[in-house]
N, C-alpha and C. Protein backbone atom coordinates (compact mmCIF):
# COMPACT_ATOMS: atom_id res chain seq x y z
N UNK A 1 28.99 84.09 17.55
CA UNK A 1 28.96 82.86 16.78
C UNK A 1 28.40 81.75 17.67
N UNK A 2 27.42 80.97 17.19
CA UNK A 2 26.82 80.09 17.73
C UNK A 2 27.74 79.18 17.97
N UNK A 3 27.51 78.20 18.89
CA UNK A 3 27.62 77.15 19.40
C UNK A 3 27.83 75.96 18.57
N UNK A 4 28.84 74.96 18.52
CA UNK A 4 27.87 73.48 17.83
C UNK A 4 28.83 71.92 18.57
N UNK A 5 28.54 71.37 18.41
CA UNK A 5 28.63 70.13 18.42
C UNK A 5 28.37 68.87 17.94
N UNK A 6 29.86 68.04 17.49
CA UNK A 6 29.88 67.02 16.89
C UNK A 6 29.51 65.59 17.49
N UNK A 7 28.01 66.10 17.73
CA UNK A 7 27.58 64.21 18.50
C UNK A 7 27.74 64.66 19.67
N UNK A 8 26.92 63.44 20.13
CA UNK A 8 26.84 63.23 21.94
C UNK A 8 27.20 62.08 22.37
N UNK A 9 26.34 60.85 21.25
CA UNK A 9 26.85 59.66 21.79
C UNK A 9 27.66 58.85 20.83
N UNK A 10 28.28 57.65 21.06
CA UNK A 10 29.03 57.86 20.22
C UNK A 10 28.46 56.27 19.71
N UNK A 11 29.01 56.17 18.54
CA UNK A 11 28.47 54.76 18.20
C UNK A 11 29.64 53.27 17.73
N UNK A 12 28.82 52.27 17.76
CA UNK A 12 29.82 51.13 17.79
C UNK A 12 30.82 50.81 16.44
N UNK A 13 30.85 51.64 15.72
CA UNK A 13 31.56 51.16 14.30
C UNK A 13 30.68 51.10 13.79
N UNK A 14 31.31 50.14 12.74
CA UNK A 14 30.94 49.47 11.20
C UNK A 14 30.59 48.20 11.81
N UNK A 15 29.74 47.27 10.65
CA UNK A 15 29.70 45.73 10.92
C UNK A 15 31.03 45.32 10.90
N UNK A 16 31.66 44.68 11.15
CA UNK A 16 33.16 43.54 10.89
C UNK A 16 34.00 44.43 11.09
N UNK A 17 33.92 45.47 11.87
CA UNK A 17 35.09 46.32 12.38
C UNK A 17 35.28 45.25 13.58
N UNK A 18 36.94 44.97 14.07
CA UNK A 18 37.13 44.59 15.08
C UNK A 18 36.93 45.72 16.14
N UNK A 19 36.76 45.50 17.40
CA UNK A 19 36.03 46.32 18.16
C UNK A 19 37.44 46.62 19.71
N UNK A 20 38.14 45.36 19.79
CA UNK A 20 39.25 45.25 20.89
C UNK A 20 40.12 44.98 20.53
N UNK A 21 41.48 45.40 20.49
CA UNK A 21 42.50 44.58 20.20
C UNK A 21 43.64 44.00 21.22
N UNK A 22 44.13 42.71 20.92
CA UNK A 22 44.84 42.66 21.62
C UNK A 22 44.19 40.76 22.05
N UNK A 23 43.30 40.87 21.61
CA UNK A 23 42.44 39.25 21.81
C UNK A 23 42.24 38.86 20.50
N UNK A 24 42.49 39.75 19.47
CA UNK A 24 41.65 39.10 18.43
C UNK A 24 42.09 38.05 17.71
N UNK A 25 41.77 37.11 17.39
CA UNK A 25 42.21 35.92 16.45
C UNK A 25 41.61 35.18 15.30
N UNK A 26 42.47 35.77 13.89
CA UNK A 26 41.78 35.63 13.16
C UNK A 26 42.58 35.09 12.21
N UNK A 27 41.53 34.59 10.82
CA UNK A 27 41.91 33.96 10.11
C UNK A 27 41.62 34.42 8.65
N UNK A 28 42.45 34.06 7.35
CA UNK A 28 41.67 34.62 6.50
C UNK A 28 41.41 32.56 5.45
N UNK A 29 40.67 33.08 5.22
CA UNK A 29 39.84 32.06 4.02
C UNK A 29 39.10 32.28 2.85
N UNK A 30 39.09 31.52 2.00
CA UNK A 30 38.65 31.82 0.33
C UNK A 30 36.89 31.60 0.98
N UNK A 31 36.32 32.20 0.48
CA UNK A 31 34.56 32.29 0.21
C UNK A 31 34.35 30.64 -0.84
N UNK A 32 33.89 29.78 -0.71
CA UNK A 32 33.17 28.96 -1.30
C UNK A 32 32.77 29.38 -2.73
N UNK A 33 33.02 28.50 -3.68
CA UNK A 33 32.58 29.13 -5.32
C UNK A 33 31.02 28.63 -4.98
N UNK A 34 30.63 29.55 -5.56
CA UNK A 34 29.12 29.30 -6.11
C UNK A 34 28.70 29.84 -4.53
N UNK A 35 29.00 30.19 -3.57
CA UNK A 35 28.56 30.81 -1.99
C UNK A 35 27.73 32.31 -2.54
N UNK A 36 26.78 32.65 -1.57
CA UNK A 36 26.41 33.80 -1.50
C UNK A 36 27.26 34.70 -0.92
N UNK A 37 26.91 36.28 -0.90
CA UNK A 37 27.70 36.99 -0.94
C UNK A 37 27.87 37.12 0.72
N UNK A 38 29.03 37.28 1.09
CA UNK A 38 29.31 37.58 2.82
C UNK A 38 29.25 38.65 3.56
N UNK A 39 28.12 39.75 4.02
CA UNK A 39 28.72 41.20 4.00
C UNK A 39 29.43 40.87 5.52
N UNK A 40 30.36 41.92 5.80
CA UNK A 40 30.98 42.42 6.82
C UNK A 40 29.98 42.01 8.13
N UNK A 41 30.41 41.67 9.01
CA UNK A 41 29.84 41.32 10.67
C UNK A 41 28.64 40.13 10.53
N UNK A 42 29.23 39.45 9.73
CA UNK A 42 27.67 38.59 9.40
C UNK A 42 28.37 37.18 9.62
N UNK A 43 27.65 35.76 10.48
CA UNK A 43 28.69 35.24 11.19
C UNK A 43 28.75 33.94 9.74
N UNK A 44 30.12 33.00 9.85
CA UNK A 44 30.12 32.18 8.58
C UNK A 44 30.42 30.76 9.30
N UNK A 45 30.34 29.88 8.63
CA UNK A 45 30.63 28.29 8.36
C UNK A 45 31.26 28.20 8.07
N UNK A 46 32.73 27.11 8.17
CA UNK A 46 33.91 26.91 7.36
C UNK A 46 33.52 25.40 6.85
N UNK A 47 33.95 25.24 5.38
CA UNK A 47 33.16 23.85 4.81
C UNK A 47 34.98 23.06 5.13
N UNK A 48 34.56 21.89 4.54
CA UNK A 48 35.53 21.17 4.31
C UNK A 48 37.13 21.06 4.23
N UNK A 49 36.61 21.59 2.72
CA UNK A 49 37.77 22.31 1.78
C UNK A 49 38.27 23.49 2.42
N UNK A 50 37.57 24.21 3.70
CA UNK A 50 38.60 24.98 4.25
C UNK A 50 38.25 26.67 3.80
N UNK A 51 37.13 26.15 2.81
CA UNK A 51 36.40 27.59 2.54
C UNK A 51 35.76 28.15 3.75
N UNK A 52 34.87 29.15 3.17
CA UNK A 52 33.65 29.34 4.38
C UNK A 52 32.61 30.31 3.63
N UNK A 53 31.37 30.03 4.19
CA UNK A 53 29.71 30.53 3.33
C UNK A 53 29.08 31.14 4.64
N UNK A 54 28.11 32.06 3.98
CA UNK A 54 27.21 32.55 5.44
C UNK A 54 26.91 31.33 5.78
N UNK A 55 26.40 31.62 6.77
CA UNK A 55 25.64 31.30 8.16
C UNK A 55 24.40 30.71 7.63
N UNK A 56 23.99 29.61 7.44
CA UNK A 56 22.58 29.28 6.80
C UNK A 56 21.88 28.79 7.60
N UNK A 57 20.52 28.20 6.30
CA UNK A 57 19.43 27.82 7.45
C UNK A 57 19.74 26.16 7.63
N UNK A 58 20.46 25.62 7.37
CA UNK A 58 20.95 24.18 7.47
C UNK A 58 21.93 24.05 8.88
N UNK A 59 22.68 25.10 9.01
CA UNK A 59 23.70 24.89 9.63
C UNK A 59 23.20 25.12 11.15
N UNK A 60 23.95 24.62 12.32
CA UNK A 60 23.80 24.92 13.26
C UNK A 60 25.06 25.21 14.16
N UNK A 61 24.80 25.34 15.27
CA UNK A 61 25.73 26.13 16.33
C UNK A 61 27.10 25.85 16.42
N UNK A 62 27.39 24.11 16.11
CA UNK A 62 28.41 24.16 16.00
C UNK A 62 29.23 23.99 14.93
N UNK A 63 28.74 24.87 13.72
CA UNK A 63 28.94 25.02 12.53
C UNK A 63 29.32 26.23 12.23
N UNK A 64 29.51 27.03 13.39
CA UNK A 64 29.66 28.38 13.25
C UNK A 64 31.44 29.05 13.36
N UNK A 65 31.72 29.37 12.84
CA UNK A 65 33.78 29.66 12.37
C UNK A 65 33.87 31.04 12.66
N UNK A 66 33.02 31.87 13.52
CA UNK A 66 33.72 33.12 13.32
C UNK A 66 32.53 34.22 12.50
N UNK A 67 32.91 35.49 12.70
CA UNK A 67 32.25 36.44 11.65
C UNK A 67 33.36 37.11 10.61
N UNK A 68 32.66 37.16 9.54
CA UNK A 68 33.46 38.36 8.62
C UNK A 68 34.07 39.57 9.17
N UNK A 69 35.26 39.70 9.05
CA UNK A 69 36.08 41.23 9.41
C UNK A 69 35.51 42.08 8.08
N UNK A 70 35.57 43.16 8.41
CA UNK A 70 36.03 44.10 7.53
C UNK A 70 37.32 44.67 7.98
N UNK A 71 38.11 44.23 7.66
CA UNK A 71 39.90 44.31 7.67
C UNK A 71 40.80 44.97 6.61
N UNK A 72 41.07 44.33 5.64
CA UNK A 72 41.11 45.52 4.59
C UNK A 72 40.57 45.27 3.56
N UNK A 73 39.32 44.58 3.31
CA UNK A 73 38.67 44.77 2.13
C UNK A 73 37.65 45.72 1.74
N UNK A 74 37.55 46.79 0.79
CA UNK A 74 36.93 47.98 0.88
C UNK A 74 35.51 47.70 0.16
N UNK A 75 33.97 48.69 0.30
CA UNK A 75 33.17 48.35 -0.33
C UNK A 75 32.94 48.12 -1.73
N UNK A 76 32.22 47.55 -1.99
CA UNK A 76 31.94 47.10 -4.01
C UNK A 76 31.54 48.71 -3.79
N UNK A 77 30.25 49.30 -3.70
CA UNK A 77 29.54 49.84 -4.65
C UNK A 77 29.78 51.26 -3.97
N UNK A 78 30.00 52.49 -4.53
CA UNK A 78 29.85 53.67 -4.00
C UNK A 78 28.91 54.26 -3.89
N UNK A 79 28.27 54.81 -3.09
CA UNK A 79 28.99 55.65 -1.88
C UNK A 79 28.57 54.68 -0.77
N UNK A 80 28.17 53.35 -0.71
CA UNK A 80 27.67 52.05 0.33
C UNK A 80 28.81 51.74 0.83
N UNK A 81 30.05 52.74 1.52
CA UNK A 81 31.13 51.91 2.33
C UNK A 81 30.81 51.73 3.29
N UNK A 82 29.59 51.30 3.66
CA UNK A 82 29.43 50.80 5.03
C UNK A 82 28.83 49.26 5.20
N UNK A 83 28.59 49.06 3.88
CA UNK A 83 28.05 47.19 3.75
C UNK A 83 28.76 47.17 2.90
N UNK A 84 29.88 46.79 3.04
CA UNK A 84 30.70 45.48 2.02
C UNK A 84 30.71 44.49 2.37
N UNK A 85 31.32 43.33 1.29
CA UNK A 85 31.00 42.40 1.46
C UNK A 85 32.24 41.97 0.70
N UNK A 86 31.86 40.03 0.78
CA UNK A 86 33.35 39.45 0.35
C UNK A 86 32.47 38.32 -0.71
N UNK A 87 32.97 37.91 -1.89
CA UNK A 87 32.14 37.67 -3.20
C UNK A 87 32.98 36.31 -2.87
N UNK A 88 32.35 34.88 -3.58
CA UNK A 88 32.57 34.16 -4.04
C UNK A 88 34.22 34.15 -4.34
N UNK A 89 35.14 32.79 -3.93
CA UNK A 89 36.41 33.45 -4.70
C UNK A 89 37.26 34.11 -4.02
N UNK A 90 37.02 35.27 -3.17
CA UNK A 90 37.59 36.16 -2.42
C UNK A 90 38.19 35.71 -1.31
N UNK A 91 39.28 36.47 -0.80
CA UNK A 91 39.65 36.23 0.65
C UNK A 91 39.11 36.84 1.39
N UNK A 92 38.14 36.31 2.76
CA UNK A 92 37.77 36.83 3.46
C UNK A 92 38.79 36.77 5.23
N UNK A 93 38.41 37.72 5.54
CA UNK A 93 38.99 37.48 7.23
C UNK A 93 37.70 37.37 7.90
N UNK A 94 38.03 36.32 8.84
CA UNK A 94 36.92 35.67 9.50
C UNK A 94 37.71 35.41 10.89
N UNK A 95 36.81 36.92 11.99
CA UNK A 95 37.53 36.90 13.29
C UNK A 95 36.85 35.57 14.16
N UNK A 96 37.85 34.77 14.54
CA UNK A 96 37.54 33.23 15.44
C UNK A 96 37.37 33.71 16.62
N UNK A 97 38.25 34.63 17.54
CA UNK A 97 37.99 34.81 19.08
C UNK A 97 38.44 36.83 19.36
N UNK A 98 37.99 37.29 20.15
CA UNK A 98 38.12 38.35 20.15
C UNK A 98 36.92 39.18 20.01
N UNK A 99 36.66 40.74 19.86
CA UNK A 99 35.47 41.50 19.62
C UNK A 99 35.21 42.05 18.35
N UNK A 100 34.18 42.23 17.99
CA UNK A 100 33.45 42.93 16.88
C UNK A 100 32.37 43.30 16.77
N UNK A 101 32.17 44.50 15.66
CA UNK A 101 30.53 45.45 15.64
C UNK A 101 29.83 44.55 15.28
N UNK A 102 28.89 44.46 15.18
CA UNK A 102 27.95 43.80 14.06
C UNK A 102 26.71 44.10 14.23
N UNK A 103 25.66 43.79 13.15
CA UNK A 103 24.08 44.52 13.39
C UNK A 103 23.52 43.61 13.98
N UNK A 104 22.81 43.86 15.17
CA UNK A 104 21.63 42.81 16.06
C UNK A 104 20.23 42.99 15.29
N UNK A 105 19.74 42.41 14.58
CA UNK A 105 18.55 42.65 14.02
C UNK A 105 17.40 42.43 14.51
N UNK A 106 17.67 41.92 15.78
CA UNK A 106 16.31 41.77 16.64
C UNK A 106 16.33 41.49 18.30
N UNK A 107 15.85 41.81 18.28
CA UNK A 107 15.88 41.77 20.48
C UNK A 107 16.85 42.86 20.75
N UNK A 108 16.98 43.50 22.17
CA UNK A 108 17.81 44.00 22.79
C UNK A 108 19.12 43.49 23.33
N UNK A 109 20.58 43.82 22.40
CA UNK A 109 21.58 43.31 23.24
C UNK A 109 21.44 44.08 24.31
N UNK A 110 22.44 43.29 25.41
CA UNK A 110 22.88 43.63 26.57
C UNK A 110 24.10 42.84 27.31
N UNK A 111 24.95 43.79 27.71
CA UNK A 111 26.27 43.45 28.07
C UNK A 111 26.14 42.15 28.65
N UNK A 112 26.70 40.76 28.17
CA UNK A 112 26.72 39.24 28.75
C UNK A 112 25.38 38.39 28.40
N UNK A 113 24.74 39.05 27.53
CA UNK A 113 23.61 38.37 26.86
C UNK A 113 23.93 37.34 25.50
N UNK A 114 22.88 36.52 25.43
CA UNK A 114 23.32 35.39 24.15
C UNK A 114 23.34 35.91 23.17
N UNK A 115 23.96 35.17 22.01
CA UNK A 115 23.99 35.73 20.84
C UNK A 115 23.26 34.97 19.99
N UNK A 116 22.35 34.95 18.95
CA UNK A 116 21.23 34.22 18.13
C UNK A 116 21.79 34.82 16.68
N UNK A 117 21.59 33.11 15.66
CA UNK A 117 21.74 33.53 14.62
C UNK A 117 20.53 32.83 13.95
N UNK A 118 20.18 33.43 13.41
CA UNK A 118 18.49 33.28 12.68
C UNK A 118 18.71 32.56 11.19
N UNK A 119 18.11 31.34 11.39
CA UNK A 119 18.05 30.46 10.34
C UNK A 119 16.68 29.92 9.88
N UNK A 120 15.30 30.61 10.20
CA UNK A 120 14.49 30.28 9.25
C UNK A 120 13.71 31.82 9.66
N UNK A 121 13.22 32.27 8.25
CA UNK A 121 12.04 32.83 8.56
C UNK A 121 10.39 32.67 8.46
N UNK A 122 9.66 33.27 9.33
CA UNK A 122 8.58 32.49 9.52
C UNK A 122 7.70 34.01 9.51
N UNK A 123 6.53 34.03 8.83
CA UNK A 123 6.03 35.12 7.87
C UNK A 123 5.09 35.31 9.73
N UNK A 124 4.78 36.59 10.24
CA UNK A 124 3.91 36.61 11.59
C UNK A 124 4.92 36.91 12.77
N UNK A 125 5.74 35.66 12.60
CA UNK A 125 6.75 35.89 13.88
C UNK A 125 8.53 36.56 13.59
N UNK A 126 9.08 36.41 12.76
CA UNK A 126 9.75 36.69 12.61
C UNK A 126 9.35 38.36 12.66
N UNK A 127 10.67 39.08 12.68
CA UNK A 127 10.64 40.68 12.65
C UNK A 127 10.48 41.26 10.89
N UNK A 128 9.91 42.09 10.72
CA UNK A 128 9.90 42.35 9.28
C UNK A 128 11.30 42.42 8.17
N UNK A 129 11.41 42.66 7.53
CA UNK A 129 13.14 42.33 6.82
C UNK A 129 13.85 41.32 7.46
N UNK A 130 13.33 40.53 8.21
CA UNK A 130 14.49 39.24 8.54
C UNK A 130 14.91 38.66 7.51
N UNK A 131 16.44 37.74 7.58
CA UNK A 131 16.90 37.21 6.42
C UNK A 131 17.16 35.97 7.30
N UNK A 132 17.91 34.74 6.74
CA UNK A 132 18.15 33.68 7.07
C UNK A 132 19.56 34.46 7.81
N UNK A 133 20.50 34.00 8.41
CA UNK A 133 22.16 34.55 8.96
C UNK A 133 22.13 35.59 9.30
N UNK A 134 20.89 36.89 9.87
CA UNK A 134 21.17 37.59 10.77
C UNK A 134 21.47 37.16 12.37
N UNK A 135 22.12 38.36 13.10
CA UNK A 135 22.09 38.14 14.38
C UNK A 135 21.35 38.97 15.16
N UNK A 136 21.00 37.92 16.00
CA UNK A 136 20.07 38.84 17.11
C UNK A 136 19.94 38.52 18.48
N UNK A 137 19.29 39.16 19.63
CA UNK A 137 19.44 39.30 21.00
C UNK A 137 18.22 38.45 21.79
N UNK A 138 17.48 37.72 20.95
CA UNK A 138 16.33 37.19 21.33
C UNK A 138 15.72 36.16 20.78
N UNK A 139 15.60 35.01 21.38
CA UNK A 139 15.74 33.64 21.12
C UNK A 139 14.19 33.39 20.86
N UNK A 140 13.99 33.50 19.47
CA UNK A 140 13.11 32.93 18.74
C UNK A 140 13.01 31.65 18.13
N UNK A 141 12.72 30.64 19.61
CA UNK A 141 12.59 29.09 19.16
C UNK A 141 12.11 28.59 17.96
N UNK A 142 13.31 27.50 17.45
CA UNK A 142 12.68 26.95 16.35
C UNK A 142 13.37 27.81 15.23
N UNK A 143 13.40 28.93 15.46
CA UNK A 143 13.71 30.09 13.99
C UNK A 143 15.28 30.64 14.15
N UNK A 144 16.19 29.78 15.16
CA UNK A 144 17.16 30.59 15.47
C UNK A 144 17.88 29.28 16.28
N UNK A 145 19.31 29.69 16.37
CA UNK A 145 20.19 28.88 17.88
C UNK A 145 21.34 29.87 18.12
N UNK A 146 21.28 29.24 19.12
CA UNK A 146 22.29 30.28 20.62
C UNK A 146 23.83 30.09 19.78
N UNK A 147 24.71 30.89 19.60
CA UNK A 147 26.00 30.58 19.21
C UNK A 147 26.72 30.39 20.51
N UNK A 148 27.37 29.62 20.39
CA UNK A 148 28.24 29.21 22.08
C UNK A 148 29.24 29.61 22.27
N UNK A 149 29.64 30.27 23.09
CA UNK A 149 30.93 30.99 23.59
C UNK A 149 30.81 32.36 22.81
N UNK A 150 29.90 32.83 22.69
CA UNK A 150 29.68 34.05 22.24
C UNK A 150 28.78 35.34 22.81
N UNK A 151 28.50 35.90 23.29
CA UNK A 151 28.41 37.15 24.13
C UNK A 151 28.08 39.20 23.49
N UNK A 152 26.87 39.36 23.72
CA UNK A 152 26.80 40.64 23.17
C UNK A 152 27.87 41.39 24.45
N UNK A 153 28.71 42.56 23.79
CA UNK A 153 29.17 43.16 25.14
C UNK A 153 29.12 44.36 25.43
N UNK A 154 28.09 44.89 24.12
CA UNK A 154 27.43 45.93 24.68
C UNK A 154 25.93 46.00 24.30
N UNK A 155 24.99 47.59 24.54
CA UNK A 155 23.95 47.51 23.77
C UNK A 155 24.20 48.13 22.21
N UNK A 156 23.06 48.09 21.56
CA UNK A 156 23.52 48.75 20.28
C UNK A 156 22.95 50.31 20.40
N UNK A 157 23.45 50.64 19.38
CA UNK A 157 23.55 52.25 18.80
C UNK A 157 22.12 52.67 18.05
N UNK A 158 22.05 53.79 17.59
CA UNK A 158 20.78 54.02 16.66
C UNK A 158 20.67 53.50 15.45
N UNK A 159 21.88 52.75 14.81
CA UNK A 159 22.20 51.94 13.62
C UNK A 159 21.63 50.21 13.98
N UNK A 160 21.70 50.28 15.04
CA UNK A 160 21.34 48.57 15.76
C UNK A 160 22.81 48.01 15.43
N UNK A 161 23.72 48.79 15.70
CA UNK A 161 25.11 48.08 15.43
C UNK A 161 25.38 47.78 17.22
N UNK A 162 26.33 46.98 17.65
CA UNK A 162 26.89 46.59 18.75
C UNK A 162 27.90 45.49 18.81
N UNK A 163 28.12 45.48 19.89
CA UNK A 163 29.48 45.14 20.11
C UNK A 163 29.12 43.79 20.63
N UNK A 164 29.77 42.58 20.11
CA UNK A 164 29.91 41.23 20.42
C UNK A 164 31.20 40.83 20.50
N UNK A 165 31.58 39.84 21.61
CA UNK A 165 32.90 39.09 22.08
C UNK A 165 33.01 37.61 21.73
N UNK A 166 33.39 37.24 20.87
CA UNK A 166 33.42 35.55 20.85
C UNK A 166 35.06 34.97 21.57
N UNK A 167 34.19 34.47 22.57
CA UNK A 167 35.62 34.21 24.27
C UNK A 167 35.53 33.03 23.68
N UNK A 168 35.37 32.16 23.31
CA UNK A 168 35.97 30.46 22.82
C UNK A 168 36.01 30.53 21.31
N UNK A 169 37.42 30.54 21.12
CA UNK A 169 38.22 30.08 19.22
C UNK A 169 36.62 29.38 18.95
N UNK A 170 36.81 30.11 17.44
CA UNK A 170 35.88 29.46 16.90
C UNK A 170 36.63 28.66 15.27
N UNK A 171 36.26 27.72 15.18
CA UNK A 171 36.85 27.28 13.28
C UNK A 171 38.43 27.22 13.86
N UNK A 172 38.70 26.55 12.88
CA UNK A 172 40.07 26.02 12.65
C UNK A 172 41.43 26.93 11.79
């Protein structure tokens, strides 16, 4: 009987999986009515009222509250349990300090490298499928800003998933 094996390397999770425990600090909050949809590891804004909306192209660095957990909210659509998301309305958990997966959509993380959240796209320079509120490893001036106190802390996987640390509370 042949041989086999399950994997070699192993990979970072899900998006909005917490990644360490024991640091993590989090919060949960209602999604903004009329907000777009939030998927899992995607970083958010807390408004006013105490809601919170992605990550836009208005907002900047220190507008940033944290990323979406995926904690226990399960996916909308089957068999896609691996991008859920949190709808308008909903309670989301939104980790403030501590680690989590999330997708780098552009540049190479690397352990103690910045973290970039991409707020315009620009047709040439941007990477192909860019959206406004991805994150990424490579500071594309003008189209992006550095999130502060935030840290890739590993590289990513064949999914472009990896591991990020946000070491300074973020949001209230």
């Amino acid at each position: 009987m042949p041989g086999t094996t399950i994997g070699i390397n192993m990979t970072y999770g899900y998006p909005g999986q917490a990644s360490r425990q024991g640091d993590e600090v989090s919060r949960t909050r209602p999604v903004a009515a009329g907000a777009a949809d939030i998927p899992f590891g995607a970083p958010v804004v807390q408004k006013e009222d105490g809601s919170v909306a992605i990550f836009g192209a208005t907002n900047t660095a220190d507008d940033f509250a944290g990323i979406a957990m995926r904690k226990v909210k399960s996916a909308k659509v089957y068999p896609y349990q691996n991008f859920g998301y949190y709808a308008a309305g909903e309670a989301c958990d939104v980790l403030q300090r501590g680690g989590i997966s999330a997708t780098c959509a552009w540049g190479t993380p690397k352990v103690g490298a910045k973290v970039y959240v991409r707020t315009k796209v620009v047709s040439g320079t941007s990477p192909a499928g860019a959206k406004v509120g991805d994150l990424g490893a490579a500071n594309e001036t003008g189209n992006c800003v550095e999130l502060k106190g935030v840290k890739w802390s590993s590289g990513a996987d064949a999914r472009s998933v990896a591991e990020l640390t946000i070491i300074v509370r973020q949001g209230v």
